[in-house]
C-alpha atoms as a PDB file:
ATOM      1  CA  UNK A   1       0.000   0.000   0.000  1.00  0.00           C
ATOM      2  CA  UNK A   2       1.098   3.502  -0.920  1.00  0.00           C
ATOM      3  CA  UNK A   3      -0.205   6.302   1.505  1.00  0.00           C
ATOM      4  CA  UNK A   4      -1.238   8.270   3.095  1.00  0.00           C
ATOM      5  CA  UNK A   5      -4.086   9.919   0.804  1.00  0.00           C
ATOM      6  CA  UNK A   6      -4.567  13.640   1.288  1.00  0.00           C
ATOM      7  CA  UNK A   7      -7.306  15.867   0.388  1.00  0.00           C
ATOM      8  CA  UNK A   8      -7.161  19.611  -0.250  1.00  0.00           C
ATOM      9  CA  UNK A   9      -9.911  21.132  -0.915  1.00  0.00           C
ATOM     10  CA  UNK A  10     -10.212  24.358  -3.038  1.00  0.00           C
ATOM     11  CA  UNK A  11     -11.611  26.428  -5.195  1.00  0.00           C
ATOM     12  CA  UNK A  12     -11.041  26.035  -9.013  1.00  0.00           C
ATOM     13  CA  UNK A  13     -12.720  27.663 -12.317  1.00  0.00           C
ATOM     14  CA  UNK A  14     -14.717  24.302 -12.755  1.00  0.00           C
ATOM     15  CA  UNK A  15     -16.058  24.115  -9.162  1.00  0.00           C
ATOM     16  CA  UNK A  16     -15.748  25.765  -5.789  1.00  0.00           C
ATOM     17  CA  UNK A  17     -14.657  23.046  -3.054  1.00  0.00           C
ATOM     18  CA  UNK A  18     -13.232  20.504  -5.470  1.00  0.00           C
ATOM     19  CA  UNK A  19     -11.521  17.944  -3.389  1.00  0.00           C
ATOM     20  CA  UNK A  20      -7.886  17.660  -4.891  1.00  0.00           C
ATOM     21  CA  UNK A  21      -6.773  13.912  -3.973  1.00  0.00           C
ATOM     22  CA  UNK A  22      -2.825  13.341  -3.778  1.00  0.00           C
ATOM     23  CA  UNK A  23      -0.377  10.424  -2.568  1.00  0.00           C
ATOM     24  CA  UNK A  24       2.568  12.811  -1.378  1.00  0.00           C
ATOM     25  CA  UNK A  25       4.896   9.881  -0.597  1.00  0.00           C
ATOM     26  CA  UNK A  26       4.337   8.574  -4.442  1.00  0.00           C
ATOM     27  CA  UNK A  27       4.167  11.993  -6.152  1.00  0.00           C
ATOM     28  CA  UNK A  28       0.288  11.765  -7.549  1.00  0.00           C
ATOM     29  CA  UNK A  29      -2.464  13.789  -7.904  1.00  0.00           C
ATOM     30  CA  UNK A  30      -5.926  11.978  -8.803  1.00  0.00           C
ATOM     31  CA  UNK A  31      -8.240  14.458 -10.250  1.00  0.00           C
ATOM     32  CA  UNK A  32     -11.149  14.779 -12.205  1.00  0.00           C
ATOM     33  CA  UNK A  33     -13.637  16.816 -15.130  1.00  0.00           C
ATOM     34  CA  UNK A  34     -10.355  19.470 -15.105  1.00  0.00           C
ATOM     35  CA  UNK A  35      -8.379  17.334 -17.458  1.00  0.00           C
ATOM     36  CA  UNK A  36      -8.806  15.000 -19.678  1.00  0.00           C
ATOM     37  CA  UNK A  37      -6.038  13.724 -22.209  1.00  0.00           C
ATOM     38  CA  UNK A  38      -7.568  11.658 -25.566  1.00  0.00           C
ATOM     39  CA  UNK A  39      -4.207  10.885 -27.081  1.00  0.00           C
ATOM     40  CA  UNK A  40      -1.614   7.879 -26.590  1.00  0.00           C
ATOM     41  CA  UNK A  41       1.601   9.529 -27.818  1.00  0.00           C
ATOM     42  CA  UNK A  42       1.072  13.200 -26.802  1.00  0.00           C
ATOM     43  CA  UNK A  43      -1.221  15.476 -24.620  1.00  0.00           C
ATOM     44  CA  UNK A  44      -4.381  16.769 -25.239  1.00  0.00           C
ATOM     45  CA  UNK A  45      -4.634  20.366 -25.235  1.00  0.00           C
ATOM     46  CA  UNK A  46      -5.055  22.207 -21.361  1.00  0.00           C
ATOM     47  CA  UNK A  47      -8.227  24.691 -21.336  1.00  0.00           C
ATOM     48  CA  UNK A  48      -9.192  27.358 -18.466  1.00  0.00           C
ATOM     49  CA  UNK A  49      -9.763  24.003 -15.778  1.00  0.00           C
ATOM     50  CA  UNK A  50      -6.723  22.575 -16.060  1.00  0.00           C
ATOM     51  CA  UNK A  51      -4.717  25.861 -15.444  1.00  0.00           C
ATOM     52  CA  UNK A  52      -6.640  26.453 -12.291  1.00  0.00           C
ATOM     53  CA  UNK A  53      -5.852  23.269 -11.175  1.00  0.00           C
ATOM     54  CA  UNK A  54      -2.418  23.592 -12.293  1.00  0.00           C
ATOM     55  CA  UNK A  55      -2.511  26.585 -10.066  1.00  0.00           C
ATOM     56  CA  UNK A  56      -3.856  25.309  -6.682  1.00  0.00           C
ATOM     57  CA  UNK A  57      -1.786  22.246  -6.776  1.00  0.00           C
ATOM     58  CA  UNK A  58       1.230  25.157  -7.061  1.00  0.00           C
ATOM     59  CA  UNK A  59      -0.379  26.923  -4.388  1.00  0.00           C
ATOM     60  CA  UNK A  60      -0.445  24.046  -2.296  1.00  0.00           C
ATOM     61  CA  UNK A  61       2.694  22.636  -2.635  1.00  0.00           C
ATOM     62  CA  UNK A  62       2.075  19.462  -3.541  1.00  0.00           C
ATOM     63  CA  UNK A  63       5.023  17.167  -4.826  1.00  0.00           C
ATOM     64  CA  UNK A  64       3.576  15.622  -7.995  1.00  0.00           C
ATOM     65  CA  UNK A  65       5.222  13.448 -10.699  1.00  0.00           C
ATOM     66  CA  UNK A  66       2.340  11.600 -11.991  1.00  0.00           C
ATOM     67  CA  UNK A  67      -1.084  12.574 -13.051  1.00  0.00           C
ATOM     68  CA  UNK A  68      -4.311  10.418 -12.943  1.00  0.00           C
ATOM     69  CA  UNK A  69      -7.764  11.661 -14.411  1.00  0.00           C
ATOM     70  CA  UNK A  70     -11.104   9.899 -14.028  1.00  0.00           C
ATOM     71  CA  UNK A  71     -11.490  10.760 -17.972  1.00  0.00           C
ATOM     72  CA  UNK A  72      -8.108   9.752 -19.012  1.00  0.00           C
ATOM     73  CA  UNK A  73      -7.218   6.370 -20.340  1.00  0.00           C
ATOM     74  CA  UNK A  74      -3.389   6.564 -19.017  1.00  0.00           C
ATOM     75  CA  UNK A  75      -1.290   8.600 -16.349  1.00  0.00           C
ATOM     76  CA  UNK A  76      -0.052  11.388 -17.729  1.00  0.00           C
ATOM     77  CA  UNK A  77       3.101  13.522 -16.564  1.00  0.00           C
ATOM     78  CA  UNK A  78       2.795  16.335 -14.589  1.00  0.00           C
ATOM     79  CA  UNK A  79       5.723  18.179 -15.452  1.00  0.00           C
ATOM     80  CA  UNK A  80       4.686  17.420 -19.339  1.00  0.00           C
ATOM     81  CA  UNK A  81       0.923  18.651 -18.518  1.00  0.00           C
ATOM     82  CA  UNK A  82       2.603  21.220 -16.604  1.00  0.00           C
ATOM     83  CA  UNK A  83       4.138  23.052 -19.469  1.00  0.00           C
ATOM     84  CA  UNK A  84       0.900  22.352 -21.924  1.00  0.00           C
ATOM     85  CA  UNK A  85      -1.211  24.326 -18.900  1.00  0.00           C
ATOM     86  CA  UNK A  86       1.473  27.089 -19.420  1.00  0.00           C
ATOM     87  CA  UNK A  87       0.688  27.040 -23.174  1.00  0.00           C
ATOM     88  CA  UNK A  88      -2.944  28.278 -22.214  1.00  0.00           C
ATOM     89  CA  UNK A  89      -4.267  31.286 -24.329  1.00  0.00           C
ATOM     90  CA  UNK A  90      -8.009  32.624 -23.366  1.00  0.00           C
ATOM     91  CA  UNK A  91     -10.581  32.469 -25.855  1.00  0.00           C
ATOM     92  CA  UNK A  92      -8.253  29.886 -28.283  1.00  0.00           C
ATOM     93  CA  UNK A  93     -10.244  27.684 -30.391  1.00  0.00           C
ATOM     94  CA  UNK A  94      -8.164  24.665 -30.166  1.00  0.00           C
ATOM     95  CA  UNK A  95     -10.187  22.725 -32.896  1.00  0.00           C
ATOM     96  CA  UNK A  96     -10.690  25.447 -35.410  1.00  0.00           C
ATOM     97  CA  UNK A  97     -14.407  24.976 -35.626  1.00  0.00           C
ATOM     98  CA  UNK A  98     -16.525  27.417 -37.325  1.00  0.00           C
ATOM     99  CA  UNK A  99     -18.143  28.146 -34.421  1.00  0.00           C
ATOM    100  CA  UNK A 100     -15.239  29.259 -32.656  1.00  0.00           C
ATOM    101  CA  UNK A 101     -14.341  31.885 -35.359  1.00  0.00           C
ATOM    102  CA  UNK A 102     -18.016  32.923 -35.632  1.00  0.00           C
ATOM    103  CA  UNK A 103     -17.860  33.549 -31.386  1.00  0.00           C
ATOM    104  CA  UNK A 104     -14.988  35.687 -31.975  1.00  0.00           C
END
């Protein structure tokens, strides 16, 4: 067994009192509906969620190596996500769609 679990809670742009779930002694953050990545051999893109997460798990200290997501079919690196989250630019359409440009 790997432990002890902790659980921050805070406030994010997804939800106020999200409950961020860590192992400290193993480095990983569980987390969920802030981030979800859809590809195998790279990351999906980080939107407004994931940078506020990005932010209170900053703000809190926590030592993280490894990522989990409820929504995710693998672990994902935090450092990698990390620097995707830093990549963040408001109002970006990250698909292209129409719609985006027509919103703009």
């Amino acid at each position: 067994m790997i432990g002890p679990v902790q659980i921050d809670i805070v406030d994010t742009a997804h939800v106020l009192d999200y409950a961020i779930t860590s192992i400290p002694k193993a480095k990983v953050v569980f987390q969920a509906d802030h981030y979800s990545n859809q590809f195998l051999n790279e990351l999906s893109y980080v939107g407004r969620n994931g940078v506020s997460l990005k932010q209170q798990i900053e703000r809190l200290d926590l030592p993280v190596e490894t990522f989990l997501s409820a929504h995710s079919g693998q672990p994902v690196n935090y450092m990698a996500f990390s620097e995707k989250a830093d990549e963040f630019v408001p109002g970006l359409c990250p698909t292209g769609r129409k719609i985006c440009k027509d919103m703009k």
